[in-house]
N, C-alpha and C. Protein backbone atom coordinates (compact mmCIF):
# COMPACT_ATOMS: atom_id res chain seq x y z
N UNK A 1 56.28 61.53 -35.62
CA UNK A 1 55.13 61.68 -36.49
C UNK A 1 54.08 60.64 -36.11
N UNK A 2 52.65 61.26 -36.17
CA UNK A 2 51.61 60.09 -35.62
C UNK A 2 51.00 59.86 -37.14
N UNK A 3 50.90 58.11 -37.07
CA UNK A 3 49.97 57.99 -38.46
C UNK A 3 48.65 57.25 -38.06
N UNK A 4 47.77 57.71 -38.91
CA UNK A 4 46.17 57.36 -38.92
C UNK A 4 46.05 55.59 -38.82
N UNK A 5 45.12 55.21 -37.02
CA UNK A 5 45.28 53.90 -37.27
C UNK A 5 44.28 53.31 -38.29
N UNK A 6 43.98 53.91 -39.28
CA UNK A 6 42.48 53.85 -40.50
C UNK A 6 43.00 53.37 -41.63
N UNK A 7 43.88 54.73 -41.86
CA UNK A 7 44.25 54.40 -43.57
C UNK A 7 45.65 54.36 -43.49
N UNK A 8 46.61 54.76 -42.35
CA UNK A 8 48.01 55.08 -42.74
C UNK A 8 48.41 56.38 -42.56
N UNK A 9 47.37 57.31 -42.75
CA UNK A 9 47.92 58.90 -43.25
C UNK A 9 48.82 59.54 -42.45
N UNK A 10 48.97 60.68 -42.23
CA UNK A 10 50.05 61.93 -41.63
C UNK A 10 48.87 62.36 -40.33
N UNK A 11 48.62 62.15 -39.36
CA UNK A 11 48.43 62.93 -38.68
C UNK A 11 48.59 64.30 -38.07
N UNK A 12 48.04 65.11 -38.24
CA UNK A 12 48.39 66.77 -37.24
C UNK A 12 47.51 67.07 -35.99
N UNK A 13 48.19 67.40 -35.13
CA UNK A 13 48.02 67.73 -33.99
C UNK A 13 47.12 69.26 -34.16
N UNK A 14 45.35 69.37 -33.78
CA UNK A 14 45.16 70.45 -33.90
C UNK A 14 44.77 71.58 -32.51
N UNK A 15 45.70 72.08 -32.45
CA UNK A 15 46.09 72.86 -30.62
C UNK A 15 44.58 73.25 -30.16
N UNK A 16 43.90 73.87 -31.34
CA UNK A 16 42.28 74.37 -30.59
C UNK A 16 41.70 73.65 -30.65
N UNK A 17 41.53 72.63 -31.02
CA UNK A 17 40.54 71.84 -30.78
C UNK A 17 40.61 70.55 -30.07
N UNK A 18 42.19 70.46 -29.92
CA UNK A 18 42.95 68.75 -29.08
C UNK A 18 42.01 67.98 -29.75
N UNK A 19 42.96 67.82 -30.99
CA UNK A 19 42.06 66.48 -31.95
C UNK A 19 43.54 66.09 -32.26
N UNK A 20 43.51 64.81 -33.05
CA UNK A 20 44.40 64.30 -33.90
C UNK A 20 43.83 64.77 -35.23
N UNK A 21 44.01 64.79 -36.29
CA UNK A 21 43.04 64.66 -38.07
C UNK A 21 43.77 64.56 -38.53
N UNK A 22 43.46 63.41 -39.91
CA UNK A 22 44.07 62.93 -40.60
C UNK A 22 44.36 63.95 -41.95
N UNK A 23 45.48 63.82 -42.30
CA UNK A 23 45.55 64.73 -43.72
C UNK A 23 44.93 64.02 -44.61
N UNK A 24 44.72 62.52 -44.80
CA UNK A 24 44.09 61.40 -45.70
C UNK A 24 42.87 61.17 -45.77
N UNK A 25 42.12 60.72 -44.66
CA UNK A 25 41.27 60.50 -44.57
C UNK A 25 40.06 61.27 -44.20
N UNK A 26 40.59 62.42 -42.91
CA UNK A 26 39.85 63.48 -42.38
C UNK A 26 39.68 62.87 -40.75
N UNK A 27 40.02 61.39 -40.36
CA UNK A 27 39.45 61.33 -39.32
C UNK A 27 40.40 62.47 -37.82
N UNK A 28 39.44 62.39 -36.89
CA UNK A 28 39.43 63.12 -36.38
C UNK A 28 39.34 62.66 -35.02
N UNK A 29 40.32 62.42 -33.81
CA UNK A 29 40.20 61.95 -32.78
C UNK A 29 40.76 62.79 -31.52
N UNK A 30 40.65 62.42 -30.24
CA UNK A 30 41.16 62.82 -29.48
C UNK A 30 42.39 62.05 -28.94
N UNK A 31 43.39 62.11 -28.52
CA UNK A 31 44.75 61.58 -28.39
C UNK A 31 44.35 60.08 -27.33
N UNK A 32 43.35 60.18 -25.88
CA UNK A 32 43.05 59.09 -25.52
C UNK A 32 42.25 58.06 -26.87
N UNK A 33 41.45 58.65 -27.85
CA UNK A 33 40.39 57.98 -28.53
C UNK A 33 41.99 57.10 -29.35
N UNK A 34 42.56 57.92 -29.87
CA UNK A 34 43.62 57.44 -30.72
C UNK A 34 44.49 55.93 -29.92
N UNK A 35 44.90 56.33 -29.04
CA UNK A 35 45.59 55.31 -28.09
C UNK A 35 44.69 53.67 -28.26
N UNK A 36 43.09 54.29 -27.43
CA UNK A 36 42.10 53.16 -27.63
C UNK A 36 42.09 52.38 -29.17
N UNK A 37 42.03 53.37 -30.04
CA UNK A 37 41.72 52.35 -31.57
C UNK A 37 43.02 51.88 -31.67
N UNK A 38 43.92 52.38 -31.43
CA UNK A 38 45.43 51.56 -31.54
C UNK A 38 45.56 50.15 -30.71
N UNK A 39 44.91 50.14 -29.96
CA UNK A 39 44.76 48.89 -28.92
C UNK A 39 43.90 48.23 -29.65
N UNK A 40 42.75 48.64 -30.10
CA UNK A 40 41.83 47.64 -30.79
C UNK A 40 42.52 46.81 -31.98
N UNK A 41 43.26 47.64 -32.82
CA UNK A 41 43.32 47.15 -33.84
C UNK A 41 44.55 46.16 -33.51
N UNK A 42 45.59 46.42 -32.38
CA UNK A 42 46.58 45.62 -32.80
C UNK A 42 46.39 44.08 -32.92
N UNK A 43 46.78 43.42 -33.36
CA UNK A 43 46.73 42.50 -33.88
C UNK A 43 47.06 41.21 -32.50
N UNK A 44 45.89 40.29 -32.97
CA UNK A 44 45.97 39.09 -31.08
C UNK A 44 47.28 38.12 -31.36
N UNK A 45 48.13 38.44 -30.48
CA UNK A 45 49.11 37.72 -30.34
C UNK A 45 49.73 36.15 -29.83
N UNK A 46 48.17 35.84 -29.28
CA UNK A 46 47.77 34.68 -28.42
C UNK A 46 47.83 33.90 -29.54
N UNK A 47 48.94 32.50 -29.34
CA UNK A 47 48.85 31.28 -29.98
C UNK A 47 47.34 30.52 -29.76
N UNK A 48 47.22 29.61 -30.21
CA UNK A 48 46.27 28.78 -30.71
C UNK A 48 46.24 28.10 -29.39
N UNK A 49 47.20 27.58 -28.52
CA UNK A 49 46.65 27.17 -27.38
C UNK A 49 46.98 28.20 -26.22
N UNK A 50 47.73 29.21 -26.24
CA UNK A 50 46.95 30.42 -25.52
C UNK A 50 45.56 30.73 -24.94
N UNK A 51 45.12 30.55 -26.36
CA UNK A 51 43.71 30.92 -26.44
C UNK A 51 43.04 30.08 -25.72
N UNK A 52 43.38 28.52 -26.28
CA UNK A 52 42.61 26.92 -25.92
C UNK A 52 42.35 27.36 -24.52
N UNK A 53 43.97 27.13 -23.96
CA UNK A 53 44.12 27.01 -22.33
C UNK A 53 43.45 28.24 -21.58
N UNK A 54 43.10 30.01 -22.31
CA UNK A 54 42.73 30.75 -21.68
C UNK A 54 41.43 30.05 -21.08
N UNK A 55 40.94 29.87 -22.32
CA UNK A 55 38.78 29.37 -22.60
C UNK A 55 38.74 28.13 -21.44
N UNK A 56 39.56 27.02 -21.20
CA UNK A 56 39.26 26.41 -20.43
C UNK A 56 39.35 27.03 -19.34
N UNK A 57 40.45 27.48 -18.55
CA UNK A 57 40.38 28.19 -17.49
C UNK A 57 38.76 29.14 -17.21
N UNK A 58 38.54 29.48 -18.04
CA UNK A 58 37.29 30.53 -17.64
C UNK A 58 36.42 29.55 -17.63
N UNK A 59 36.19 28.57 -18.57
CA UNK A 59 34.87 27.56 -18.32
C UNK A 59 35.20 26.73 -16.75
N UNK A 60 36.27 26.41 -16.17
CA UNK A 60 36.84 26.04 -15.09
C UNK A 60 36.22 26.85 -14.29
N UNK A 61 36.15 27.97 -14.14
CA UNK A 61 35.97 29.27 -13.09
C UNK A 61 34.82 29.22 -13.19
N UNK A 62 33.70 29.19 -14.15
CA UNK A 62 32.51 29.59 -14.32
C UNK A 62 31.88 28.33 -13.97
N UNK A 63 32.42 26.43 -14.18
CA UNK A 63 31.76 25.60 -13.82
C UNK A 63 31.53 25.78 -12.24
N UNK A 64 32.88 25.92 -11.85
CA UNK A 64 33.16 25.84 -10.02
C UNK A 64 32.25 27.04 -9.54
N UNK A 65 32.00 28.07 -9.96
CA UNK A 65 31.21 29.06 -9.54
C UNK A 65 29.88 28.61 -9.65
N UNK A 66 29.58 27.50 -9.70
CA UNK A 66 28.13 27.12 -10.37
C UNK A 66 28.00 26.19 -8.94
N UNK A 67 28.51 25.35 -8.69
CA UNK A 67 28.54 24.22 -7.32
C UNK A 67 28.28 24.88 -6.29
N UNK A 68 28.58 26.53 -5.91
CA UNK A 68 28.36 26.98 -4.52
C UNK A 68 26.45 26.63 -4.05
């Protein structure tokens, strides 16, 4: 069973039209669109210095790219 990444609801699969729609809400997607908002929404898993150490690295990359 697919549920709505919006509200929760019941999703149905509609064959003529290759949508997802929600029984809840009404939304209405295509199975790639669905995948994408599922990626958006999940939740960032990156600790606190994950993050730190990502941001330096890129300011690292972007200072040194600056010296050529």
């Amino acid at each position: 069973m697919t549920y709505c990444p919006e509200c929760g609801g019941e999703m149905q699969y509609m064959i003529g039209t290759k949508h997802y729609v929600c029984k809840s809400c009404g939304l209405s997607v295509t199975q790639q669109e669905l995948v994408e908002l599922r990626e958006k929404l999940k939740p960032n898993t990156e600790t606190k210095e994950e993050e730190h150490e990502k941001r330096r690295k890129e300011y690292l990359k972007w200072w040194l790219s600056k010296k050529d």
